[in-house]
C-alpha atoms as a PDB file:
ATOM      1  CA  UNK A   1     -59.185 -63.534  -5.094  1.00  0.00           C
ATOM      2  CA  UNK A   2     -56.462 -62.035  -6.877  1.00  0.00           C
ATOM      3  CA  UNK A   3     -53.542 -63.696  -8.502  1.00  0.00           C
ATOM      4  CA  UNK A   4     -50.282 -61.358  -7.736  1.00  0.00           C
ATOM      5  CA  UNK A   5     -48.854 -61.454  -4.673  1.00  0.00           C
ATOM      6  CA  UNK A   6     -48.904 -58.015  -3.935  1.00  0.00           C
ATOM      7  CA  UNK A   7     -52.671 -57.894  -4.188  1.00  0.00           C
ATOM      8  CA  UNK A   8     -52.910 -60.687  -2.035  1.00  0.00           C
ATOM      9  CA  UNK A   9     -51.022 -58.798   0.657  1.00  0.00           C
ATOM     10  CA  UNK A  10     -52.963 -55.733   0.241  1.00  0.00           C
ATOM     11  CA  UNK A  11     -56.305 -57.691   0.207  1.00  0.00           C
ATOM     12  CA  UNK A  12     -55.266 -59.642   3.179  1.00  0.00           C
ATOM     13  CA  UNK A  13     -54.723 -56.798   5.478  1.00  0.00           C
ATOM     14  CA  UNK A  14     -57.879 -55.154   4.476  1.00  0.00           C
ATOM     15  CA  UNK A  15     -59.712 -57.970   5.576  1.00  0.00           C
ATOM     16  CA  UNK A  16     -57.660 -58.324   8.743  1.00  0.00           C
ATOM     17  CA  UNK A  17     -58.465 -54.369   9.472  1.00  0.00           C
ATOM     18  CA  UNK A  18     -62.224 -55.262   8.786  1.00  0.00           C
ATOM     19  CA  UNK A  19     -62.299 -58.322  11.333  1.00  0.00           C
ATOM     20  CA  UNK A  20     -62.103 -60.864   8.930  1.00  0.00           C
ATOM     21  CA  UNK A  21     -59.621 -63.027   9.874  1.00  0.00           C
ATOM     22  CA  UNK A  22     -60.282 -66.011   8.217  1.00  0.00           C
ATOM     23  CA  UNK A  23     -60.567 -64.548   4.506  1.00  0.00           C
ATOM     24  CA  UNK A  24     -57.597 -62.344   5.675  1.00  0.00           C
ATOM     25  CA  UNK A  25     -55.297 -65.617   6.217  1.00  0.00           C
ATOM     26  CA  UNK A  26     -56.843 -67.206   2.826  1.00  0.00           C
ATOM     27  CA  UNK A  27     -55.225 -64.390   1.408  1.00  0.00           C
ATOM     28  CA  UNK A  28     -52.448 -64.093   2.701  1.00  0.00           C
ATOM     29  CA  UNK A  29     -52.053 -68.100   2.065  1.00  0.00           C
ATOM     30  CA  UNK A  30     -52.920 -67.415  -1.382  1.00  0.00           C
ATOM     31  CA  UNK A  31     -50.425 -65.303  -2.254  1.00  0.00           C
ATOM     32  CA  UNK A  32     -47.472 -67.237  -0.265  1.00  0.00           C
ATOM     33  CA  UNK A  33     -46.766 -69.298  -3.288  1.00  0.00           C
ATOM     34  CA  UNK A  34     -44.169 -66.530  -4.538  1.00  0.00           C
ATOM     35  CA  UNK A  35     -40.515 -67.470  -3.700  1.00  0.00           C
ATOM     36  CA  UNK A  36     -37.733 -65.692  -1.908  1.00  0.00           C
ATOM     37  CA  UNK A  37     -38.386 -62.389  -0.457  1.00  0.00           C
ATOM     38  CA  UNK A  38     -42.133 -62.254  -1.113  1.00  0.00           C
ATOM     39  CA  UNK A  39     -42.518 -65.876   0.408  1.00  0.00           C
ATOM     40  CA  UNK A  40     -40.897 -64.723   3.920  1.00  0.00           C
ATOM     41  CA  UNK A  41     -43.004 -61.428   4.251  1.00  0.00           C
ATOM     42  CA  UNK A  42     -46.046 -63.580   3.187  1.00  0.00           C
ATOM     43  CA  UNK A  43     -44.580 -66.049   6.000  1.00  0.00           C
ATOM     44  CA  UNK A  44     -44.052 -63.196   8.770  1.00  0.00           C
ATOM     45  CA  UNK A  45     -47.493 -62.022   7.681  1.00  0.00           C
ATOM     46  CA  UNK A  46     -49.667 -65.133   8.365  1.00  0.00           C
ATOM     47  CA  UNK A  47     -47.878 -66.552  11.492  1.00  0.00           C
ATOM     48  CA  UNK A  48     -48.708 -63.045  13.012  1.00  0.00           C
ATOM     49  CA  UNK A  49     -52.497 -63.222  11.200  1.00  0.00           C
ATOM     50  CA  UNK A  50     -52.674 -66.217  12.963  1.00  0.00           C
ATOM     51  CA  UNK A  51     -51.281 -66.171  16.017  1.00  0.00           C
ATOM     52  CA  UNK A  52     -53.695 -62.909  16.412  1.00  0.00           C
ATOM     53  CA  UNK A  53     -50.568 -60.462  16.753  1.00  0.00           C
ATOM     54  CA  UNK A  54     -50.363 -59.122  13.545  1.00  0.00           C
ATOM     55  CA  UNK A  55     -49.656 -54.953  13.250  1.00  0.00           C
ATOM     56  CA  UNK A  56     -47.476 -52.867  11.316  1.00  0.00           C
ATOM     57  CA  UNK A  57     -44.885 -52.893  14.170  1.00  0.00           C
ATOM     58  CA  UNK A  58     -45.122 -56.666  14.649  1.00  0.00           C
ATOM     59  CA  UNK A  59     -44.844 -56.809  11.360  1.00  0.00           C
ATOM     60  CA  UNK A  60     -42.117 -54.166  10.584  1.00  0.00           C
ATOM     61  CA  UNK A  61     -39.783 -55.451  13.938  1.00  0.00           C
ATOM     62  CA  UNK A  62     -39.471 -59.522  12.801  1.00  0.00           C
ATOM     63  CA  UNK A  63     -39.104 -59.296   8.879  1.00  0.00           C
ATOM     64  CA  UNK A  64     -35.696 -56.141  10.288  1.00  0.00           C
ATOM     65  CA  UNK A  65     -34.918 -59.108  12.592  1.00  0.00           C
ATOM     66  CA  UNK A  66     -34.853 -61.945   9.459  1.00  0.00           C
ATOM     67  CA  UNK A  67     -32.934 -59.645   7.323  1.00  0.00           C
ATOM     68  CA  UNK A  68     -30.569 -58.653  10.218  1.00  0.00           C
ATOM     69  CA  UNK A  69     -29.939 -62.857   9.886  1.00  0.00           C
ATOM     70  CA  UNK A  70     -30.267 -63.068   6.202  1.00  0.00           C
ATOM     71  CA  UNK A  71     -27.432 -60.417   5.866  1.00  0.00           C
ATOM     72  CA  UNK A  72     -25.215 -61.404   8.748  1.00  0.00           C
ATOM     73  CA  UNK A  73     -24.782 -64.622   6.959  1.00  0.00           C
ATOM     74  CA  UNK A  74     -23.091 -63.483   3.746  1.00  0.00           C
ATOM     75  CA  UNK A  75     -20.565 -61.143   5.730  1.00  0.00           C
ATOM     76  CA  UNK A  76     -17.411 -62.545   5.076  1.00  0.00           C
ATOM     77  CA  UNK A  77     -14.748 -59.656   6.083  1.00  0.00           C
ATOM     78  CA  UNK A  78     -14.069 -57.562   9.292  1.00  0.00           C
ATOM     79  CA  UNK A  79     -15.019 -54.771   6.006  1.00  0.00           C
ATOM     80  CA  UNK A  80     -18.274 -55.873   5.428  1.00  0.00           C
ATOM     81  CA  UNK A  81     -19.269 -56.401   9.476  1.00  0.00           C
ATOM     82  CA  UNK A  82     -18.101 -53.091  10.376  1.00  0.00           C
ATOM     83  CA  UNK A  83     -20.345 -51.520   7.241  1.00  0.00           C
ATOM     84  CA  UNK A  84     -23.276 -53.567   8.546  1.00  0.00           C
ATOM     85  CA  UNK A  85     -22.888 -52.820  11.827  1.00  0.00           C
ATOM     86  CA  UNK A  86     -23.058 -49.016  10.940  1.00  0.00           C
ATOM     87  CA  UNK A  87     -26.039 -49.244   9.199  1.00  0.00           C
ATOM     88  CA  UNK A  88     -27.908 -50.625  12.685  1.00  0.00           C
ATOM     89  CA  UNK A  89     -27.555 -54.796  11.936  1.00  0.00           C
ATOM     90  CA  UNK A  90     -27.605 -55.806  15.506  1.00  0.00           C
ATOM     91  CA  UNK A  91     -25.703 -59.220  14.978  1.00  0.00           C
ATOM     92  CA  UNK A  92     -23.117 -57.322  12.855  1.00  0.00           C
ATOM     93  CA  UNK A  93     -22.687 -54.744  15.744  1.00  0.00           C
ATOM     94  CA  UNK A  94     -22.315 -58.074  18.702  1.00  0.00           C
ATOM     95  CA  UNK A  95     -19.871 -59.981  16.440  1.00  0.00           C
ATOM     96  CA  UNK A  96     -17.819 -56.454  16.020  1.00  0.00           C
ATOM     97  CA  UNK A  97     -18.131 -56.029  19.852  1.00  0.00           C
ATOM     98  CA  UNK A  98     -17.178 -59.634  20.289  1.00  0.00           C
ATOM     99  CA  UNK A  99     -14.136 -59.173  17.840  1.00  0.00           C
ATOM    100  CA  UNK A 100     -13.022 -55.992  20.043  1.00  0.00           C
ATOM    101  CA  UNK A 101     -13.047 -58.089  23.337  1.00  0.00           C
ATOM    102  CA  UNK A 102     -11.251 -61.146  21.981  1.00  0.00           C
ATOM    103  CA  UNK A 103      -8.753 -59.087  19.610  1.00  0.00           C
ATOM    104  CA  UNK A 104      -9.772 -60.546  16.678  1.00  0.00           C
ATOM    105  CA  UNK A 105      -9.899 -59.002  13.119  1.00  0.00           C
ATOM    106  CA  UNK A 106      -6.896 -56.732  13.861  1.00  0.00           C
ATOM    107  CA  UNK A 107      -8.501 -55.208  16.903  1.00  0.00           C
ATOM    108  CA  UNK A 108      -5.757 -54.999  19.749  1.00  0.00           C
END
């Protein structure tokens, strides 16, 4: 099996496309020893692998979701939600909306 995580990711979903499940989550628990980033793709990747759900979009929809969260909790200024907001992070554009309806930040 091979040691770099990438490769591991790689080699898991080509076993997963071929039917093999089982060497596909070996793989993919192989390579979840990184840290950070890598760890919660790997992460997103097996629960899917196992849960029998896994796809590109599956795939593609949670780790936009964990980053939406993962970003949304460093904002700090009414600045930095309304940039996040533009560029599509959901809970940046319901805490702006929420700020509009209860005034906050300015908004009147």
């Amino acid at each position: 099996m091979p040691d770099d995580w990438e490769s591991n990711i790689f080699t898991g979903t080509f076993y997963y496309a071929l039917g093999d499940k089982d060497e596909a989550i070996n793989c993919i628990e192989y390579g979840n020893i990184a840290s950070g980033l890598e760890k919660d793709i790997s992460g997103v990747m097996l629960a899917q692998m196992k849960s029998g759900k896994f796809s590109a979009d599956n795939v593609a929809s949670e780790l936009k979701f964990l980053f939406n969260k993962r970003e949304f909790a460093a904002l700090k200024t009414i600045e930095e939600i309304k940039a996040a907001a533009e560029r599509g992070n959901t809970d940046a554009q319901n805490r702006l909306g929420y700020m509009y309806f209860l005034g906050e930040g300015g908004f009147a």
